[in-house]
PDB file of N, CA and C in Angstrom:
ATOM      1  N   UNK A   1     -15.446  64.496  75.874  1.00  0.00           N
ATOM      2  CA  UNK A   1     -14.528  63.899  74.931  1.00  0.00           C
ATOM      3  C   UNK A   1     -14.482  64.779  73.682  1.00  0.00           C
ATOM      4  N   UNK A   2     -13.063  65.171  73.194  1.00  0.00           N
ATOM      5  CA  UNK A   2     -13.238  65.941  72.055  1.00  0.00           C
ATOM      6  C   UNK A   2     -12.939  64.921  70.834  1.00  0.00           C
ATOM      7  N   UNK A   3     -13.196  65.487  69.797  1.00  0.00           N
ATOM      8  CA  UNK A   3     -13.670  64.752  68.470  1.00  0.00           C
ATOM      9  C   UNK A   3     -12.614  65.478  67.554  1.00  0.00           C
ATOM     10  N   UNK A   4     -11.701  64.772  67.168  1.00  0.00           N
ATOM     11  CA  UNK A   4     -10.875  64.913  65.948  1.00  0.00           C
ATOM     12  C   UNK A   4     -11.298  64.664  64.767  1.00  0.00           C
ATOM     13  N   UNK A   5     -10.926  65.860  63.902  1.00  0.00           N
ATOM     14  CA  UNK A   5     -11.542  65.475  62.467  1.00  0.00           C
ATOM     15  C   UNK A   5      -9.785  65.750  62.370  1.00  0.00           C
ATOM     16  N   UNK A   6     -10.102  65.081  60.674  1.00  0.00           N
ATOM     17  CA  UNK A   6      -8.583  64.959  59.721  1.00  0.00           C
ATOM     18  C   UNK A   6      -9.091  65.881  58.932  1.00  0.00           C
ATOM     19  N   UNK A   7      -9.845  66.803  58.236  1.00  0.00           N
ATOM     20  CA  UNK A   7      -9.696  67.732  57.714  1.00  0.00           C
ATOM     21  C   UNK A   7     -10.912  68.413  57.767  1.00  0.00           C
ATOM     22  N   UNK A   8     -10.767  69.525  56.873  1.00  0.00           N
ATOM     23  CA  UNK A   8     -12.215  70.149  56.948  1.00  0.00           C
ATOM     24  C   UNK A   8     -13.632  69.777  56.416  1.00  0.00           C
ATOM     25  N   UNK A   9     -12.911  68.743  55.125  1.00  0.00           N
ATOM     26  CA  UNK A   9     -13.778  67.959  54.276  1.00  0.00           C
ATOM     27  C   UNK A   9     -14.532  66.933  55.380  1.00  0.00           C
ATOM     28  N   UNK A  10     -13.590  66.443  55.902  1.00  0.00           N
ATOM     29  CA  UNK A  10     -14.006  65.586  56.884  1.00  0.00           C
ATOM     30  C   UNK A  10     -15.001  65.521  57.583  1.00  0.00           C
ATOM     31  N   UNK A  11     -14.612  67.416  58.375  1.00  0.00           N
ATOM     32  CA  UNK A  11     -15.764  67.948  59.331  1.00  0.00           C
ATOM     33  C   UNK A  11     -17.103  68.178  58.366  1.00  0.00           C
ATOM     34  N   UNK A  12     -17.180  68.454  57.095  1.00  0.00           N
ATOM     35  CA  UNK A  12     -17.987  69.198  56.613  1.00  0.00           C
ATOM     36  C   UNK A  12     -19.008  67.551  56.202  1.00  0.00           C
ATOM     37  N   UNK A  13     -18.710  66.697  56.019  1.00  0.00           N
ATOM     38  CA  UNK A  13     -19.214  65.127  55.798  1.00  0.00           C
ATOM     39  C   UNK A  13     -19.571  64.754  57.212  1.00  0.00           C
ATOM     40  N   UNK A  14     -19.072  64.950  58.390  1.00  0.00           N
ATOM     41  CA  UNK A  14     -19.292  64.309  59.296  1.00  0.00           C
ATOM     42  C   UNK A  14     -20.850  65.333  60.001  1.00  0.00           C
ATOM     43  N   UNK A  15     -20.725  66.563  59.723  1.00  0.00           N
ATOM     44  CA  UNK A  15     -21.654  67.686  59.850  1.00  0.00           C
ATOM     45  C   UNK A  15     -22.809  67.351  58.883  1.00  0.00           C
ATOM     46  N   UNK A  16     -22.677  67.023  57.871  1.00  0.00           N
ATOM     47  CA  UNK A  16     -23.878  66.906  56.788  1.00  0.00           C
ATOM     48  C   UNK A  16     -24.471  65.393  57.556  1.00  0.00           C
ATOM     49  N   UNK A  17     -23.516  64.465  57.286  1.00  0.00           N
ATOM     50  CA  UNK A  17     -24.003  62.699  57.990  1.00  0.00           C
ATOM     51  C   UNK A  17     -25.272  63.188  58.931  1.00  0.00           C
ATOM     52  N   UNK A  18     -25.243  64.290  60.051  1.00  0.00           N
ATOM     53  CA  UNK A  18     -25.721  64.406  60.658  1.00  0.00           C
ATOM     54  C   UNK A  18     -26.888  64.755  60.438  1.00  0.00           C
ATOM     55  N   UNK A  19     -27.058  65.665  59.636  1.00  0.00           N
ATOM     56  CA  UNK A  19     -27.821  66.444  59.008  1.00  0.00           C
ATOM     57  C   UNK A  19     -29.085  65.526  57.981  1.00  0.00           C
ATOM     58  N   UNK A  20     -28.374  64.666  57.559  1.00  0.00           N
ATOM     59  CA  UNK A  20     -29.196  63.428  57.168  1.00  0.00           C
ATOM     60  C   UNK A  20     -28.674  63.859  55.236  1.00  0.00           C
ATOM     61  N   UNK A  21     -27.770  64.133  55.169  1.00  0.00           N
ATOM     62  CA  UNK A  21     -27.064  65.272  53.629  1.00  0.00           C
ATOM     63  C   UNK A  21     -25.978  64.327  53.121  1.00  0.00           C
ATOM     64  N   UNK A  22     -26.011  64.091  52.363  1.00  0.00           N
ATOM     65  CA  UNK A  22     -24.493  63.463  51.364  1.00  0.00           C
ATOM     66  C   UNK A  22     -23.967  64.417  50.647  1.00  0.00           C
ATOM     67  N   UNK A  23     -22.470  65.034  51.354  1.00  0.00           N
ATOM     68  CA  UNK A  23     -21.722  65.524  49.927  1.00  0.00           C
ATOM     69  C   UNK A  23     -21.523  64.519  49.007  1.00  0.00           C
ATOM     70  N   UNK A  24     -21.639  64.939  47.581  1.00  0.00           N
ATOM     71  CA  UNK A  24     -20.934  64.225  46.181  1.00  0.00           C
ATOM     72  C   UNK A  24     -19.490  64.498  46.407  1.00  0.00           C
ATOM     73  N   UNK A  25     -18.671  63.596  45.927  1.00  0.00           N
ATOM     74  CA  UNK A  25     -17.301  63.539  46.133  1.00  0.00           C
ATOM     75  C   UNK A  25     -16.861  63.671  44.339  1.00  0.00           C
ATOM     76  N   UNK A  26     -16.310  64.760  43.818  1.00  0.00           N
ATOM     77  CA  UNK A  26     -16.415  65.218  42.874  1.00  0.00           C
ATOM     78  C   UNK A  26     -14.941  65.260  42.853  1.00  0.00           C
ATOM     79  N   UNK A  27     -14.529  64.481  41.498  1.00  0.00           N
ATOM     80  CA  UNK A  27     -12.942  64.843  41.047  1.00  0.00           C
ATOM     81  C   UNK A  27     -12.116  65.876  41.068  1.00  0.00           C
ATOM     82  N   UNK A  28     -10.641  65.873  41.358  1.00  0.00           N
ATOM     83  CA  UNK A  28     -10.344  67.480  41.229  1.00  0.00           C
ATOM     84  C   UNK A  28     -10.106  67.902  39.804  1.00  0.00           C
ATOM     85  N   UNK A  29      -9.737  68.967  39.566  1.00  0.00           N
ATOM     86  CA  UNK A  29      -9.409  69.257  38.134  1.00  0.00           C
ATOM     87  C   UNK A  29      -8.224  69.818  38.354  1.00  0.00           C
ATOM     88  N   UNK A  30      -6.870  69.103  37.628  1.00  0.00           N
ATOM     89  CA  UNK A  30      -5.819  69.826  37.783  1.00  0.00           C
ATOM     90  C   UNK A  30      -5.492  71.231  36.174  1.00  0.00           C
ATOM     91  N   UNK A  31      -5.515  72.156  36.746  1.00  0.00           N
ATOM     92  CA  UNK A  31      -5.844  73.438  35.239  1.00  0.00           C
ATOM     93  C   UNK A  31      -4.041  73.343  35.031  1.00  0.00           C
ATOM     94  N   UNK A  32      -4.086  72.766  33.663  1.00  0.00           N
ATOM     95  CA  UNK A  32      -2.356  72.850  32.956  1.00  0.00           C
ATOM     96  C   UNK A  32      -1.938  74.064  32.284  1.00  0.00           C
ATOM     97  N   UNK A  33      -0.185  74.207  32.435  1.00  0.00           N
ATOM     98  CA  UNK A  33      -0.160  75.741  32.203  1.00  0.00           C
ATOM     99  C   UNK A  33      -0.751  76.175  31.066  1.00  0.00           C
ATOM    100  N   UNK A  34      -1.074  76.937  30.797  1.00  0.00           N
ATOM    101  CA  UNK A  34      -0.973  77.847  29.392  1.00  0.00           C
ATOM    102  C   UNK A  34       0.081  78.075  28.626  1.00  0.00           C
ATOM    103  N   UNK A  35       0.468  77.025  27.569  1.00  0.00           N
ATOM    104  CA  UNK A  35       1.524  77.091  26.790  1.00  0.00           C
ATOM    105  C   UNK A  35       1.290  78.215  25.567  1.00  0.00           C
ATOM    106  N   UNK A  36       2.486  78.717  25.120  1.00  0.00           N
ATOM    107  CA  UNK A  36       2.707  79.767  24.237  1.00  0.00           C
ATOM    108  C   UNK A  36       2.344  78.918  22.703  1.00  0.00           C
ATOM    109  N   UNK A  37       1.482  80.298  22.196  1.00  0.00           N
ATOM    110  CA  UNK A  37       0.724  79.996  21.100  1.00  0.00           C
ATOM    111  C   UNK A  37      -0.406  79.185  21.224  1.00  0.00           C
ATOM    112  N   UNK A  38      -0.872  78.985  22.377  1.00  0.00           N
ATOM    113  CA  UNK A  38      -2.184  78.600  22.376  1.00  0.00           C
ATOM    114  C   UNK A  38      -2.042  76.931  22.554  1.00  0.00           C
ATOM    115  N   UNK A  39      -0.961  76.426  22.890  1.00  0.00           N
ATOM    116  CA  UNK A  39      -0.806  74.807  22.798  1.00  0.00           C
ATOM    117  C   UNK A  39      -1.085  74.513  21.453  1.00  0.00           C
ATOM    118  N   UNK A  40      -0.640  75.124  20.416  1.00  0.00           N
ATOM    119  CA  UNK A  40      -0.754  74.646  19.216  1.00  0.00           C
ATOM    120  C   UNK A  40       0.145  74.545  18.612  1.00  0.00           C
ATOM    121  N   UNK A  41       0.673  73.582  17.790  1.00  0.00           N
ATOM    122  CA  UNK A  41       2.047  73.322  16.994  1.00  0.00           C
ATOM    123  C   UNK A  41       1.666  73.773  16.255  1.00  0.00           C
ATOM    124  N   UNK A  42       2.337  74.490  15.360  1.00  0.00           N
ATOM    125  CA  UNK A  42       2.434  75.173  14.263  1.00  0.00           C
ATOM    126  C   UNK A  42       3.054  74.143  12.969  1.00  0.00           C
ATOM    127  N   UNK A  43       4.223  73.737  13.202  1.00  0.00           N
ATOM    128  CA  UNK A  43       4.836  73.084  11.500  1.00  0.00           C
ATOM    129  C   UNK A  43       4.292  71.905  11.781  1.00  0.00           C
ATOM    130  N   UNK A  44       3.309  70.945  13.324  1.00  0.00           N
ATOM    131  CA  UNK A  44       3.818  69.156  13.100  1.00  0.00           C
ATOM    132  C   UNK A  44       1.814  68.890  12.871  1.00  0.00           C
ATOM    133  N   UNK A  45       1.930  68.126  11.842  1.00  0.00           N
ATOM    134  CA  UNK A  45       0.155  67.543  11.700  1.00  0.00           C
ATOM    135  C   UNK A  45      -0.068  66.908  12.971  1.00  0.00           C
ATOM    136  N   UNK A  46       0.775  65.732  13.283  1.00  0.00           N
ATOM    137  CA  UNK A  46       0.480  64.957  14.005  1.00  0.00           C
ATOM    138  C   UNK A  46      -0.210  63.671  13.715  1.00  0.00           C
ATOM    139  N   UNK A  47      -0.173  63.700  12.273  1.00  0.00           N
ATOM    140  CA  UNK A  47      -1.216  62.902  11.557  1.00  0.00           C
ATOM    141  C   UNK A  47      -0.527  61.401  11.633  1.00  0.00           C
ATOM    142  N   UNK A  48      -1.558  60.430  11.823  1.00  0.00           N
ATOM    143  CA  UNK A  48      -1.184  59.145  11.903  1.00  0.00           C
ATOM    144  C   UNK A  48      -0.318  58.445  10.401  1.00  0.00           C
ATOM    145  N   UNK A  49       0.218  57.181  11.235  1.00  0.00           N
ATOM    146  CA  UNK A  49       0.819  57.079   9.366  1.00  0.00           C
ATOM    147  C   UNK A  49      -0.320  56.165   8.334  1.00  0.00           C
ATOM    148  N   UNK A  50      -0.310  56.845   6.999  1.00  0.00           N
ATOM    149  CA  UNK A  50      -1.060  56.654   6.023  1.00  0.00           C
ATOM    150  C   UNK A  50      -1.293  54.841   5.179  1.00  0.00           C
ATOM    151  N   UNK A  51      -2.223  54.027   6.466  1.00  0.00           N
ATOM    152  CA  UNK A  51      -2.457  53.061   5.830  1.00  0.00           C
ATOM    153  C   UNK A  51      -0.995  52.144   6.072  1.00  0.00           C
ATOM    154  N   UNK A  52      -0.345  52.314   6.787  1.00  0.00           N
ATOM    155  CA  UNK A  52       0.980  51.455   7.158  1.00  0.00           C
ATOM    156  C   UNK A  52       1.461  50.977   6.397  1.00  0.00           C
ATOM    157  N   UNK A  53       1.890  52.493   5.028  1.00  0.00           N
ATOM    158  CA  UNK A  53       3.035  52.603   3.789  1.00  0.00           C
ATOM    159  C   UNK A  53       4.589  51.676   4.828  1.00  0.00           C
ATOM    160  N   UNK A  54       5.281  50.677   3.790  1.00  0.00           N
ATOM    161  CA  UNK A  54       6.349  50.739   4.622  1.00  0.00           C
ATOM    162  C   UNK A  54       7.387  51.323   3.397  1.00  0.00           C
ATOM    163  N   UNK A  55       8.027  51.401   4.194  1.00  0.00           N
ATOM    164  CA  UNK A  55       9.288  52.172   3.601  1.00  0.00           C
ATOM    165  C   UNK A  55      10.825  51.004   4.305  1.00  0.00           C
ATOM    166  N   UNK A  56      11.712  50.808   3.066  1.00  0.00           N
ATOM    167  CA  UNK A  56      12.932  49.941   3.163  1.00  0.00           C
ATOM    168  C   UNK A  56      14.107  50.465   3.700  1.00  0.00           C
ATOM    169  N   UNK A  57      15.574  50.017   3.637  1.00  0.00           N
ATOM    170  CA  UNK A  57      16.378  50.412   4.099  1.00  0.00           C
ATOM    171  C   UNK A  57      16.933  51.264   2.668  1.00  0.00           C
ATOM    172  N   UNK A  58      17.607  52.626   2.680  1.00  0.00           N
ATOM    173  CA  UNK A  58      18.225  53.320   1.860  1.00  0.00           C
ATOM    174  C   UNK A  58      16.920  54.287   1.246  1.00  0.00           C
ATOM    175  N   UNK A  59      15.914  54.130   1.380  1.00  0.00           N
ATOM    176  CA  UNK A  59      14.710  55.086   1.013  1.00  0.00           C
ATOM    177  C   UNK A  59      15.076  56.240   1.877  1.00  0.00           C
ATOM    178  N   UNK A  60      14.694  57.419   1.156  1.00  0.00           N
ATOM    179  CA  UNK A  60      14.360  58.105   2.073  1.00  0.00           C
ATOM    180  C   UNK A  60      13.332  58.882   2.916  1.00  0.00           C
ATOM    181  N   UNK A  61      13.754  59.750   4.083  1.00  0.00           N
ATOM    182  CA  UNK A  61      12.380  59.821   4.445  1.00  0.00           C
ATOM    183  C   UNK A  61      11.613  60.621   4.345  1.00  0.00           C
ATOM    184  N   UNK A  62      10.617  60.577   4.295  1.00  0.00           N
ATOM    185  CA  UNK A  62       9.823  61.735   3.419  1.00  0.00           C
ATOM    186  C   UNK A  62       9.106  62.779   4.930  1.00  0.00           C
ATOM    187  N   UNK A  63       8.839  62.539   5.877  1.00  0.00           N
ATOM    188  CA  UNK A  63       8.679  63.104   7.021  1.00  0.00           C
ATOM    189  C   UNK A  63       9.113  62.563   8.125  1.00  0.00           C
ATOM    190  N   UNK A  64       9.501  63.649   9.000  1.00  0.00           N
ATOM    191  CA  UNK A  64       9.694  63.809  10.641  1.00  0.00           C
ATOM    192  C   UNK A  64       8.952  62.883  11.144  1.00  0.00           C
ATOM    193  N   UNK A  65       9.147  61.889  11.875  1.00  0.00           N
ATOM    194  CA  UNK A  65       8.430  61.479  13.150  1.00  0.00           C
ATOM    195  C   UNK A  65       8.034  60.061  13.650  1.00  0.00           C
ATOM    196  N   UNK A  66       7.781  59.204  14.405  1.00  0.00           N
ATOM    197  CA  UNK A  66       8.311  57.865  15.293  1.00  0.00           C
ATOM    198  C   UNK A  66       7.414  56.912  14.273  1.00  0.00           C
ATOM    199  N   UNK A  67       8.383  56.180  13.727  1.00  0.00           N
ATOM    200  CA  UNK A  67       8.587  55.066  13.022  1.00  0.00           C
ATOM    201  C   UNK A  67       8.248  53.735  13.757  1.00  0.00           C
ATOM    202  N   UNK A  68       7.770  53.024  13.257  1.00  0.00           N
ATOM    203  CA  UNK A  68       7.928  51.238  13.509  1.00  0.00           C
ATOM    204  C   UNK A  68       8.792  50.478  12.804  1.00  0.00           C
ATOM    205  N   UNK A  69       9.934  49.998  13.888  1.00  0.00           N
ATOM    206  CA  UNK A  69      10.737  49.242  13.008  1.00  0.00           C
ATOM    207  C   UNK A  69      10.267  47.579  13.242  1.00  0.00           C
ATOM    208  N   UNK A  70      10.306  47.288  11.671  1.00  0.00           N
ATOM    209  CA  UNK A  70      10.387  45.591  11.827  1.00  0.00           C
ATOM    210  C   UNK A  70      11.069  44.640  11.234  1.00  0.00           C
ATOM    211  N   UNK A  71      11.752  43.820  11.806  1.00  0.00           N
ATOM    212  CA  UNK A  71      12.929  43.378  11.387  1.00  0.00           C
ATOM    213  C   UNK A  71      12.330  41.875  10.688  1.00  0.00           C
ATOM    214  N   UNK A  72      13.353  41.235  10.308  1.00  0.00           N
ATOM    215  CA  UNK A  72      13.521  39.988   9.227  1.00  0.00           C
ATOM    216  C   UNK A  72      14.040  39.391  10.474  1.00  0.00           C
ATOM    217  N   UNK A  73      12.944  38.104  10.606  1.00  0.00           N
ATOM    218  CA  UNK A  73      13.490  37.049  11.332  1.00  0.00           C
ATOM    219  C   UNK A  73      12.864  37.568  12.707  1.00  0.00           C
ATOM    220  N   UNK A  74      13.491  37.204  13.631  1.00  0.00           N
ATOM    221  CA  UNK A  74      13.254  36.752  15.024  1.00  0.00           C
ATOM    222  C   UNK A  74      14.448  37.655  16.344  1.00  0.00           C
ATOM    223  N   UNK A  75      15.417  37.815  15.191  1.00  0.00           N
ATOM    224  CA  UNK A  75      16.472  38.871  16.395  1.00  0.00           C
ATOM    225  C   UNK A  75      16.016  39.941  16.930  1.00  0.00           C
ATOM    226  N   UNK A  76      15.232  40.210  16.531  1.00  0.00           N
ATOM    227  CA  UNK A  76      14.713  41.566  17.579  1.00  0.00           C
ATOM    228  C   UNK A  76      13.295  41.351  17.168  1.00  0.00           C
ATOM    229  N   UNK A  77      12.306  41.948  18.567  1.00  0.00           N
ATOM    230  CA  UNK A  77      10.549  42.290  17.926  1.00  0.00           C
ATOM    231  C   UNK A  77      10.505  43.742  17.677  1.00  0.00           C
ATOM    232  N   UNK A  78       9.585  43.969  17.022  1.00  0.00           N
ATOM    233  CA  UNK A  78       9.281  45.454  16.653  1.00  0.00           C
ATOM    234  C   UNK A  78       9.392  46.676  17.853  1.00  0.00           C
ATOM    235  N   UNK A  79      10.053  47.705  16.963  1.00  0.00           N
ATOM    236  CA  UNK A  79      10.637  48.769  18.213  1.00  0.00           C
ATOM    237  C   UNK A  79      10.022  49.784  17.190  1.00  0.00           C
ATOM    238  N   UNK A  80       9.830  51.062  18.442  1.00  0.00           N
ATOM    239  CA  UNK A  80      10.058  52.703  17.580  1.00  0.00           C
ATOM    240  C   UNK A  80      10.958  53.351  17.559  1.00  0.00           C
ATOM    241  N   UNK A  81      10.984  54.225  16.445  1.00  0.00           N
ATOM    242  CA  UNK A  81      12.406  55.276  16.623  1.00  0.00           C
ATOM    243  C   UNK A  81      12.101  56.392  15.806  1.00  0.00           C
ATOM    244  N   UNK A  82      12.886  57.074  16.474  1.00  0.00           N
ATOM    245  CA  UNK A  82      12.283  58.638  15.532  1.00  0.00           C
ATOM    246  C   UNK A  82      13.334  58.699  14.875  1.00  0.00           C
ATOM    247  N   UNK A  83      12.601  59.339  13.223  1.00  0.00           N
ATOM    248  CA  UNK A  83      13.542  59.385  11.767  1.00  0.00           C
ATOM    249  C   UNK A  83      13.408  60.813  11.562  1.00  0.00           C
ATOM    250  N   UNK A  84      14.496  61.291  11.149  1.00  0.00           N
ATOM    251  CA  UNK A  84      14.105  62.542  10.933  1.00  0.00           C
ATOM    252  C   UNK A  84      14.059  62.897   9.199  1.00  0.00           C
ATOM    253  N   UNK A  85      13.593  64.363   8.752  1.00  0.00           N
ATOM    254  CA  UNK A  85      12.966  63.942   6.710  1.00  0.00           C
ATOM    255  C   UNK A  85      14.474  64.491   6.395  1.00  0.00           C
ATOM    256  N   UNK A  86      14.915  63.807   4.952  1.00  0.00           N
ATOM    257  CA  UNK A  86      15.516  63.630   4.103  1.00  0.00           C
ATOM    258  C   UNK A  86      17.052  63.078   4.604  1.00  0.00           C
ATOM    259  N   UNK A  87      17.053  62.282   6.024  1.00  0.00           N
ATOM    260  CA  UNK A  87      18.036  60.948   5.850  1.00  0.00           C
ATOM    261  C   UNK A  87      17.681  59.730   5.601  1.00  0.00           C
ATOM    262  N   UNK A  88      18.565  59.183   5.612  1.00  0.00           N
ATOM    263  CA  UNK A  88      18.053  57.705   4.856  1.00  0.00           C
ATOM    264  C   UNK A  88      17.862  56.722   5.518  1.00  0.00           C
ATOM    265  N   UNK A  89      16.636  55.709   5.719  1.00  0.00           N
ATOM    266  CA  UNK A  89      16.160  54.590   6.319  1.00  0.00           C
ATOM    267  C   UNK A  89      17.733  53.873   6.241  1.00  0.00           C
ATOM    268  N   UNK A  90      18.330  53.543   7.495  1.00  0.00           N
ATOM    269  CA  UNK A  90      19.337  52.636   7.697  1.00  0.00           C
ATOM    270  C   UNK A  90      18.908  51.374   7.723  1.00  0.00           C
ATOM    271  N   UNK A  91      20.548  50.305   7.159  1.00  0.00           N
ATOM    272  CA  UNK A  91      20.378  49.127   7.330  1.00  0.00           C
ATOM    273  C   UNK A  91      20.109  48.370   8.874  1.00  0.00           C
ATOM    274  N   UNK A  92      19.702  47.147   8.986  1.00  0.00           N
ATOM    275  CA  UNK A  92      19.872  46.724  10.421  1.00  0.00           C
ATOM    276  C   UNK A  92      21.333  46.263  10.561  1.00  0.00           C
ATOM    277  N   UNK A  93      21.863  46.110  11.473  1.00  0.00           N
ATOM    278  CA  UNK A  93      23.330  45.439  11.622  1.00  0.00           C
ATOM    279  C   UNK A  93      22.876  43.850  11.213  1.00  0.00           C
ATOM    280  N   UNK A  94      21.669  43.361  11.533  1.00  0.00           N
ATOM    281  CA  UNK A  94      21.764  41.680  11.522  1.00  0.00           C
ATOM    282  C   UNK A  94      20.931  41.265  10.353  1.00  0.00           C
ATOM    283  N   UNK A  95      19.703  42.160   9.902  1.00  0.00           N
ATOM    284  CA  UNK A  95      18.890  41.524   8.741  1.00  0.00           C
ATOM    285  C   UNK A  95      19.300  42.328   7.704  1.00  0.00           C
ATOM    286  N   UNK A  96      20.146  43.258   7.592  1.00  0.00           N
ATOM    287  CA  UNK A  96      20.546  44.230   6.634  1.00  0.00           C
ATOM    288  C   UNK A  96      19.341  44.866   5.786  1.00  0.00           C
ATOM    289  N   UNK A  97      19.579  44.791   4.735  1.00  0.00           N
ATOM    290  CA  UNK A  97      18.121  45.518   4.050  1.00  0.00           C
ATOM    291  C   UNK A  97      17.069  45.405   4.082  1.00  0.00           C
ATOM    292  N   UNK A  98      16.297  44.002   4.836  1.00  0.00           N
ATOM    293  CA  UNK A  98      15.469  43.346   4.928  1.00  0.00           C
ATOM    294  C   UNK A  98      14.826  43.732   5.738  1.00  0.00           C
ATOM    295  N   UNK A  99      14.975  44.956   6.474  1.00  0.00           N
ATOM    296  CA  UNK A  99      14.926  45.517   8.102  1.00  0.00           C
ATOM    297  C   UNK A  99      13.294  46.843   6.968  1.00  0.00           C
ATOM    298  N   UNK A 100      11.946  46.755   8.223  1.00  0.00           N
ATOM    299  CA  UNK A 100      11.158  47.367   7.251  1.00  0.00           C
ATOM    300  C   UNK A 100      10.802  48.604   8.514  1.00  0.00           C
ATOM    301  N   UNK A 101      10.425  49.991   7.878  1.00  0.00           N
ATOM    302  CA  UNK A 101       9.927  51.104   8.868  1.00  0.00           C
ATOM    303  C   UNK A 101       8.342  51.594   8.431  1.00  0.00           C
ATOM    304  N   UNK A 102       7.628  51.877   9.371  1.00  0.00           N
ATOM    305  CA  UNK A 102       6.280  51.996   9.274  1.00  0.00           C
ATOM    306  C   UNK A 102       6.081  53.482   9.841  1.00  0.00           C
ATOM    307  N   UNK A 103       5.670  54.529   9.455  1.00  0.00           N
ATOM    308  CA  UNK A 103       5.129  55.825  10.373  1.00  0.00           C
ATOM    309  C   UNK A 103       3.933  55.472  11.140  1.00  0.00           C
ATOM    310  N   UNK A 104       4.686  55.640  12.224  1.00  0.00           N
ATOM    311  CA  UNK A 104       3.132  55.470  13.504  1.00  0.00           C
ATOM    312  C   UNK A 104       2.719  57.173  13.513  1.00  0.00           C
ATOM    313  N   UNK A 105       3.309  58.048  13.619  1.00  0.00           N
ATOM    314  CA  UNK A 105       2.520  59.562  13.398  1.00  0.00           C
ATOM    315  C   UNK A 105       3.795  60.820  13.137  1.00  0.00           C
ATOM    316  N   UNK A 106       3.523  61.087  12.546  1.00  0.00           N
ATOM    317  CA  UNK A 106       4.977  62.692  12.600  1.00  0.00           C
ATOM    318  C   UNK A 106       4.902  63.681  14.158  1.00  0.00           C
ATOM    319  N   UNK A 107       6.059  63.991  13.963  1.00  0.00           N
ATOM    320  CA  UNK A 107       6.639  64.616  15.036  1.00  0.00           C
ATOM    321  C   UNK A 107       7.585  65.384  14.609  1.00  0.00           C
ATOM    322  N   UNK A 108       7.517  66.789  15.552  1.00  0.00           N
ATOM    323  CA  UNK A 108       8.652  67.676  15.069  1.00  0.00           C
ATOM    324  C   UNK A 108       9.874  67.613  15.502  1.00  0.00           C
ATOM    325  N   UNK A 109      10.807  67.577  14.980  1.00  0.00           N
ATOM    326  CA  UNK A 109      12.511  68.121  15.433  1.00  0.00           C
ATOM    327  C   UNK A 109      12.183  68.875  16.550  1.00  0.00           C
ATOM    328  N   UNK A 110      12.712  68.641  17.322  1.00  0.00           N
ATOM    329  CA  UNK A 110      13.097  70.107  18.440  1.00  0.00           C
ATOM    330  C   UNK A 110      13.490  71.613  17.896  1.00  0.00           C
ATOM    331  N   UNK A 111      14.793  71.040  16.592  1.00  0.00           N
ATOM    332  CA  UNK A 111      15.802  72.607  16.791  1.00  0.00           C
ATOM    333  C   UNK A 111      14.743  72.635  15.152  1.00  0.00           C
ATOM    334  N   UNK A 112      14.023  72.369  14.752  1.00  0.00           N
ATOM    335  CA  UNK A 112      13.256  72.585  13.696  1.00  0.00           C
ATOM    336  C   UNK A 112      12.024  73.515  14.181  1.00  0.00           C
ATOM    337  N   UNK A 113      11.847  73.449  14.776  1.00  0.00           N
ATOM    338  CA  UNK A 113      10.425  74.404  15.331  1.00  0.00           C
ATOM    339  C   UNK A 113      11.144  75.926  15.420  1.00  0.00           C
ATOM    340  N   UNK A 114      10.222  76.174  15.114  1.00  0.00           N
ATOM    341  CA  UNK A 114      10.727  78.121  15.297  1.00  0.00           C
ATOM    342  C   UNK A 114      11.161  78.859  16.821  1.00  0.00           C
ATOM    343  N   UNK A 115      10.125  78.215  18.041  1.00  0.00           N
ATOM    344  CA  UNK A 115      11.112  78.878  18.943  1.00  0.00           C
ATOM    345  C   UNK A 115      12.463  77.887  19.499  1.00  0.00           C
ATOM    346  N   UNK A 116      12.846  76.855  19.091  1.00  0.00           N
ATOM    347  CA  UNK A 116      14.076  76.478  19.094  1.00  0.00           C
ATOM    348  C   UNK A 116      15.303  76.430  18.084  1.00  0.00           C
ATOM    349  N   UNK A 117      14.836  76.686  17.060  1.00  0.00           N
ATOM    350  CA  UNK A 117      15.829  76.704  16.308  1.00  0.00           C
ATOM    351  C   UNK A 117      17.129  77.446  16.554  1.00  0.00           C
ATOM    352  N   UNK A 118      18.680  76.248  15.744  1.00  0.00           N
ATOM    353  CA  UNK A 118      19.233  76.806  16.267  1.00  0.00           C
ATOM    354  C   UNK A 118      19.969  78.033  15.151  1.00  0.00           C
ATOM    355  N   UNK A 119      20.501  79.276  15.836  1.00  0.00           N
ATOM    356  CA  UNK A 119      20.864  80.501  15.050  1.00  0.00           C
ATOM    357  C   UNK A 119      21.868  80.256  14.336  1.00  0.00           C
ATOM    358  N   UNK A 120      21.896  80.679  12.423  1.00  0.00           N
ATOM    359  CA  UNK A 120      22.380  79.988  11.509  1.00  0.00           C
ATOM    360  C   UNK A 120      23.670  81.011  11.442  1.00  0.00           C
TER     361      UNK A 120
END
């Protein structure tokens, strides 16, 4: 009678079993590419937001990056959205000014980063 193994791992466990041996079954490691510049952003901190400053509608914004919005009342629950620096915190359509934004952490523009920017 011949003996099917499903792989080599297989054979090599079913060979040790014998042997009176346990392979350890050890995680794989998937190795991610090597991004340019070292995987390092250059212009974005990344830094969390400072003590959950809020900021109103018509303020403006003082940095790049995904906001907490929270509204007045009950029409909507809290959402994120990315703001980008020096436009202005918009009204809500339903709580109007009353509508509040929180920085959860900065983030860069796309065409703001140096290898995307676009040519002026």
């Amino acid at each position: 009678m011949k003996t099917v193994y499903k792989s080599t791992a297989h054979l090599m466990n079913m060979q040790t079993r014998r042997q009176g041996l346990w392979l350890e079954e050890r995680p794989l490691r998937r190795r991610l590419p090597k991004l340019k510049g070292g995987g390092k952003s250059r212009s974005h901190s990344g830094e969390q937001g400072r003590g959950g400053q809020i900021f109103g509608a018509g303020e403006t914004v003082k940095q790049t990056g995904i906001y907490e919005v929270v509204h007045d009342g009950e029409h909507r629950s809290a959402h994120e959205v990315v703001m980008l620096r020096d436009d202005a915190f918009p009204p809500c359509d339903t709580c109007n000014a009353r509508v509040r934004f929180r920085l959860i952490r900065t983030a860069p523009y796309i065409f703001q980063d140096e290898d995307f920017e676009e040519p002026e």
